[in-house]
N, C-alpha and C. Protein backbone atom coordinates (compact mmCIF):
# COMPACT_ATOMS: atom_id res chain seq x y z
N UNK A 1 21.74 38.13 20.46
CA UNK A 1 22.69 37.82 21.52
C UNK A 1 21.96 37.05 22.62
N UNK A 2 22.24 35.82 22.90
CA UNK A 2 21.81 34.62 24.18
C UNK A 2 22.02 35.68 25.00
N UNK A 3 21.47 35.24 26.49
CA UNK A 3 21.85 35.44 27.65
C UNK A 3 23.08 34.37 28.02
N UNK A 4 23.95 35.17 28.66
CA UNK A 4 25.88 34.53 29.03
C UNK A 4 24.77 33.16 30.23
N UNK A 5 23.79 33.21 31.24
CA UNK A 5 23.19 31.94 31.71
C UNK A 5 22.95 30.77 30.69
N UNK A 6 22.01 31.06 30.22
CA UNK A 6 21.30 30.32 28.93
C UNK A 6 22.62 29.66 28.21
N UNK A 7 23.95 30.33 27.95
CA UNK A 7 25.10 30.32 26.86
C UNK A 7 25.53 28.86 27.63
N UNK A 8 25.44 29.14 28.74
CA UNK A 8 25.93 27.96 30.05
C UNK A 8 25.39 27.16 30.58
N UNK A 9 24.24 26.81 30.27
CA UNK A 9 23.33 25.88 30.39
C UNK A 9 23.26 24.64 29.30
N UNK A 10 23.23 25.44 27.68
CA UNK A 10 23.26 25.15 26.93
C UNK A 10 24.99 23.98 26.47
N UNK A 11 26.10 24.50 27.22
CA UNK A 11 26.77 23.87 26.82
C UNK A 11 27.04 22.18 28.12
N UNK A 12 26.55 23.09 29.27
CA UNK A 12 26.10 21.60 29.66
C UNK A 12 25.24 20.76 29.91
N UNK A 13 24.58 20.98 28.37
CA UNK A 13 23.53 20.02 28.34
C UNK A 13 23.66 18.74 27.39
N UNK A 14 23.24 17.78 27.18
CA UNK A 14 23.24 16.80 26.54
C UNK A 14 22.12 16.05 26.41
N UNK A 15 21.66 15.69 25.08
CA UNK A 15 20.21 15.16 24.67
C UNK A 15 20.50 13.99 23.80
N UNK A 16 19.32 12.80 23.90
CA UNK A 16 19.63 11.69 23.47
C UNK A 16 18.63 11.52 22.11
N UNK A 17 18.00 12.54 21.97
CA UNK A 17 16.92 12.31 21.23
C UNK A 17 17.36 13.71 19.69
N UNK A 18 17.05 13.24 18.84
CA UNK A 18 17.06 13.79 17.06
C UNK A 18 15.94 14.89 17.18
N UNK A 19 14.67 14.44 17.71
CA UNK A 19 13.51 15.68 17.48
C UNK A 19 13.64 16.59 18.36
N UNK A 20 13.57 18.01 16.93
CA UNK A 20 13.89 19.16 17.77
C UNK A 20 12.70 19.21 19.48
N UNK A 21 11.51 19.33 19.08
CA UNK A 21 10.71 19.52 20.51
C UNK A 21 10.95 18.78 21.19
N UNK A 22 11.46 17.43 21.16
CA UNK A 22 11.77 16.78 22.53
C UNK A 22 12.95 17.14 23.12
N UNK A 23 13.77 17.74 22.02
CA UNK A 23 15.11 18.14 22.58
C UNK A 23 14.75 19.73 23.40
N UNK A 24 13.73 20.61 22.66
CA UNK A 24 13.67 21.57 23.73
C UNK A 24 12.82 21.37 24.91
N UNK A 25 12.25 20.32 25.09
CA UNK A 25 11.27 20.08 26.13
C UNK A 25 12.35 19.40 27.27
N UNK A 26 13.29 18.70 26.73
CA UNK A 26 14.51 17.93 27.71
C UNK A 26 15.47 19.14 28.00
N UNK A 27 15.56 20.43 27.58
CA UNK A 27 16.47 21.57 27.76
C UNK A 27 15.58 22.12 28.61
N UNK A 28 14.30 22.50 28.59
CA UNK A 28 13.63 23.04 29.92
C UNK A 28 13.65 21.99 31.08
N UNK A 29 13.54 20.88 30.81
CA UNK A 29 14.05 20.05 32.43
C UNK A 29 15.32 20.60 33.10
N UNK A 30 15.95 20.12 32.19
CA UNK A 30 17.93 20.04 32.81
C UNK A 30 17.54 21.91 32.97
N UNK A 31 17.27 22.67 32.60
CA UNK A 31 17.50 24.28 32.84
C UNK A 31 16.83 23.97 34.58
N UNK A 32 15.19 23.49 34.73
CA UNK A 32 14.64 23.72 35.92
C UNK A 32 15.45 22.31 36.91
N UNK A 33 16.18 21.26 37.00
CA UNK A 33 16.73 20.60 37.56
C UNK A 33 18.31 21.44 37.88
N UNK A 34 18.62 21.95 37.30
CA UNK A 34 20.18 22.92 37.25
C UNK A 34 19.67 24.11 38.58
N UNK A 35 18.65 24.33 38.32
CA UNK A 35 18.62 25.40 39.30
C UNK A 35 17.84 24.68 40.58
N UNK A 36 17.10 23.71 40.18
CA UNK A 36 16.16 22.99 41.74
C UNK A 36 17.41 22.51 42.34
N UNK A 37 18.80 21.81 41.88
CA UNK A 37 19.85 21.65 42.38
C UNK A 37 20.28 22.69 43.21
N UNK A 38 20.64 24.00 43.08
CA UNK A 38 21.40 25.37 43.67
C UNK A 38 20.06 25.73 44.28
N UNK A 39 19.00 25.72 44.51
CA UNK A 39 17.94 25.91 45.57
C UNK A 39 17.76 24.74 46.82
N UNK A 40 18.25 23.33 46.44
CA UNK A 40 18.25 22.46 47.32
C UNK A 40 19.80 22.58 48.67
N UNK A 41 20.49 23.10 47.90
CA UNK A 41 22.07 23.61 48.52
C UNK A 41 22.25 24.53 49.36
N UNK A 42 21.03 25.44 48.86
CA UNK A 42 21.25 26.68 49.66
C UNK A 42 20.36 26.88 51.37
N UNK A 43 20.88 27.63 52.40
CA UNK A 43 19.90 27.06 53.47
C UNK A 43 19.46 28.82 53.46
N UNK A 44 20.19 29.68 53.22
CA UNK A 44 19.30 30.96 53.49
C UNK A 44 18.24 31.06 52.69
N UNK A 45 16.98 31.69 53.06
CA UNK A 45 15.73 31.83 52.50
C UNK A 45 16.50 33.12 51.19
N UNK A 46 16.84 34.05 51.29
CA UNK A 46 17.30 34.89 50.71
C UNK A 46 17.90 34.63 49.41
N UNK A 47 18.80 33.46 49.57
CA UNK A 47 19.72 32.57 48.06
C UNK A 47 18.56 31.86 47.65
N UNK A 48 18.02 30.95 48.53
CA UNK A 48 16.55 30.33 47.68
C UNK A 48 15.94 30.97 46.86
N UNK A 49 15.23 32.74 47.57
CA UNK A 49 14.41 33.13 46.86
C UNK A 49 14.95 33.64 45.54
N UNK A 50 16.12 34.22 45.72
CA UNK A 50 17.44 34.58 44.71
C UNK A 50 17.36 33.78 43.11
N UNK A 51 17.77 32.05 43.88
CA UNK A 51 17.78 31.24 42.54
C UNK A 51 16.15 30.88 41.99
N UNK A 52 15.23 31.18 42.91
CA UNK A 52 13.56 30.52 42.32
C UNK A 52 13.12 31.70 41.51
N UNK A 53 13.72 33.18 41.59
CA UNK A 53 13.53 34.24 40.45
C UNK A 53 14.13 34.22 39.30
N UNK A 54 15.41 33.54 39.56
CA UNK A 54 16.11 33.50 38.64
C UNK A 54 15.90 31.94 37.14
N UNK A 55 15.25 31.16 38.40
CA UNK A 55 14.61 30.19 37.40
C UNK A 55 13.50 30.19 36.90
N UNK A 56 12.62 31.32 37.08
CA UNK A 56 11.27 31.54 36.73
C UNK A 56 11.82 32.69 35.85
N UNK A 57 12.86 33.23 35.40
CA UNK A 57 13.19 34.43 34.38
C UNK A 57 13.99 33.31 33.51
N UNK A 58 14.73 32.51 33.86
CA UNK A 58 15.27 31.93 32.90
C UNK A 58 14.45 31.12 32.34
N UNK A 59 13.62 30.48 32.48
CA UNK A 59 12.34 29.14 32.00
C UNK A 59 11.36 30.61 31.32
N UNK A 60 11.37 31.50 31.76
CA UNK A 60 10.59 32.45 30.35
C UNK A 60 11.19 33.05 29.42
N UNK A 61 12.66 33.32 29.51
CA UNK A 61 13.47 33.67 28.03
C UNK A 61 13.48 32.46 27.40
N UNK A 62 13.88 31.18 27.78
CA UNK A 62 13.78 30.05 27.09
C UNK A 62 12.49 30.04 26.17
N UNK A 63 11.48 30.05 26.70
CA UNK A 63 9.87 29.78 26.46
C UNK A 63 9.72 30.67 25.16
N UNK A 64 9.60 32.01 25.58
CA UNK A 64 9.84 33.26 24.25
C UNK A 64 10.80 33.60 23.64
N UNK A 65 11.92 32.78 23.58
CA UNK A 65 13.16 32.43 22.51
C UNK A 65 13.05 31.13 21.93
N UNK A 66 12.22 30.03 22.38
CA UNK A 66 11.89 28.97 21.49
C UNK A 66 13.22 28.88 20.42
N UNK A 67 12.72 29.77 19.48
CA UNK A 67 13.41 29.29 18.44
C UNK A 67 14.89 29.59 18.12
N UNK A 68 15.32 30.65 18.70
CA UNK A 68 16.93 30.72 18.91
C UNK A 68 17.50 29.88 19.73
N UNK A 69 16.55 29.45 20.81
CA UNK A 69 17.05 28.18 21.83
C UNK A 69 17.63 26.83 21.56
N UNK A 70 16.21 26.80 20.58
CA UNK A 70 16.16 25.38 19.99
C UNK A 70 17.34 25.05 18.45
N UNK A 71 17.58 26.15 18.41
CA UNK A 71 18.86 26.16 17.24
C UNK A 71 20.22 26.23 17.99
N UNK A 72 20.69 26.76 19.10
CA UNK A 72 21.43 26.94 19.32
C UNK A 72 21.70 25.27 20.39
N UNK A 73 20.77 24.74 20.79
CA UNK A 73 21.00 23.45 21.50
C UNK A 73 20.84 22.39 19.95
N UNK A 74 20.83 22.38 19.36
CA UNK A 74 20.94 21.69 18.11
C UNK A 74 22.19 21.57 17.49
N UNK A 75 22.93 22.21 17.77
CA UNK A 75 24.47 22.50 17.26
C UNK A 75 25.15 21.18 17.36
């Protein structure tokens, strides 16, 4: 079972490239650009620190799911 984040990341993502590793190496951008977006928005230190935990937990389930990641953005 994905994480319901990850489930939502994944469907708005879009890749221009056939090889799987470049396609998961372009899914960890758009994951850390998706959230540097909602950290640039926010002005309380509190929501900042909020979304910079939350993108340093999501960029490591990605990392140590590799391979369910990379199948499920392959679809």
């Amino acid at each position: 079972m994905m994480n319901p984040e990850i489930k939502e990341l994944t469907k708005s993502f879009e890749s221009k490239t056939r090889n799987k590793k470049e396609r998961f190496r372009e899914f960890c951008a758009h994951c850390w650009y998706v959230y540097e977006k909602e950290i640039k928005s926010k002005k309380s230190k509190r929501m900042i620190n909020k979304y910079n935990i939350m993108r340093k937990n999501t960029l490591r389930y990605i990392i140590d799911n590799e391979k369910s990641v990379t199948f499920e953005i392959s679809k």
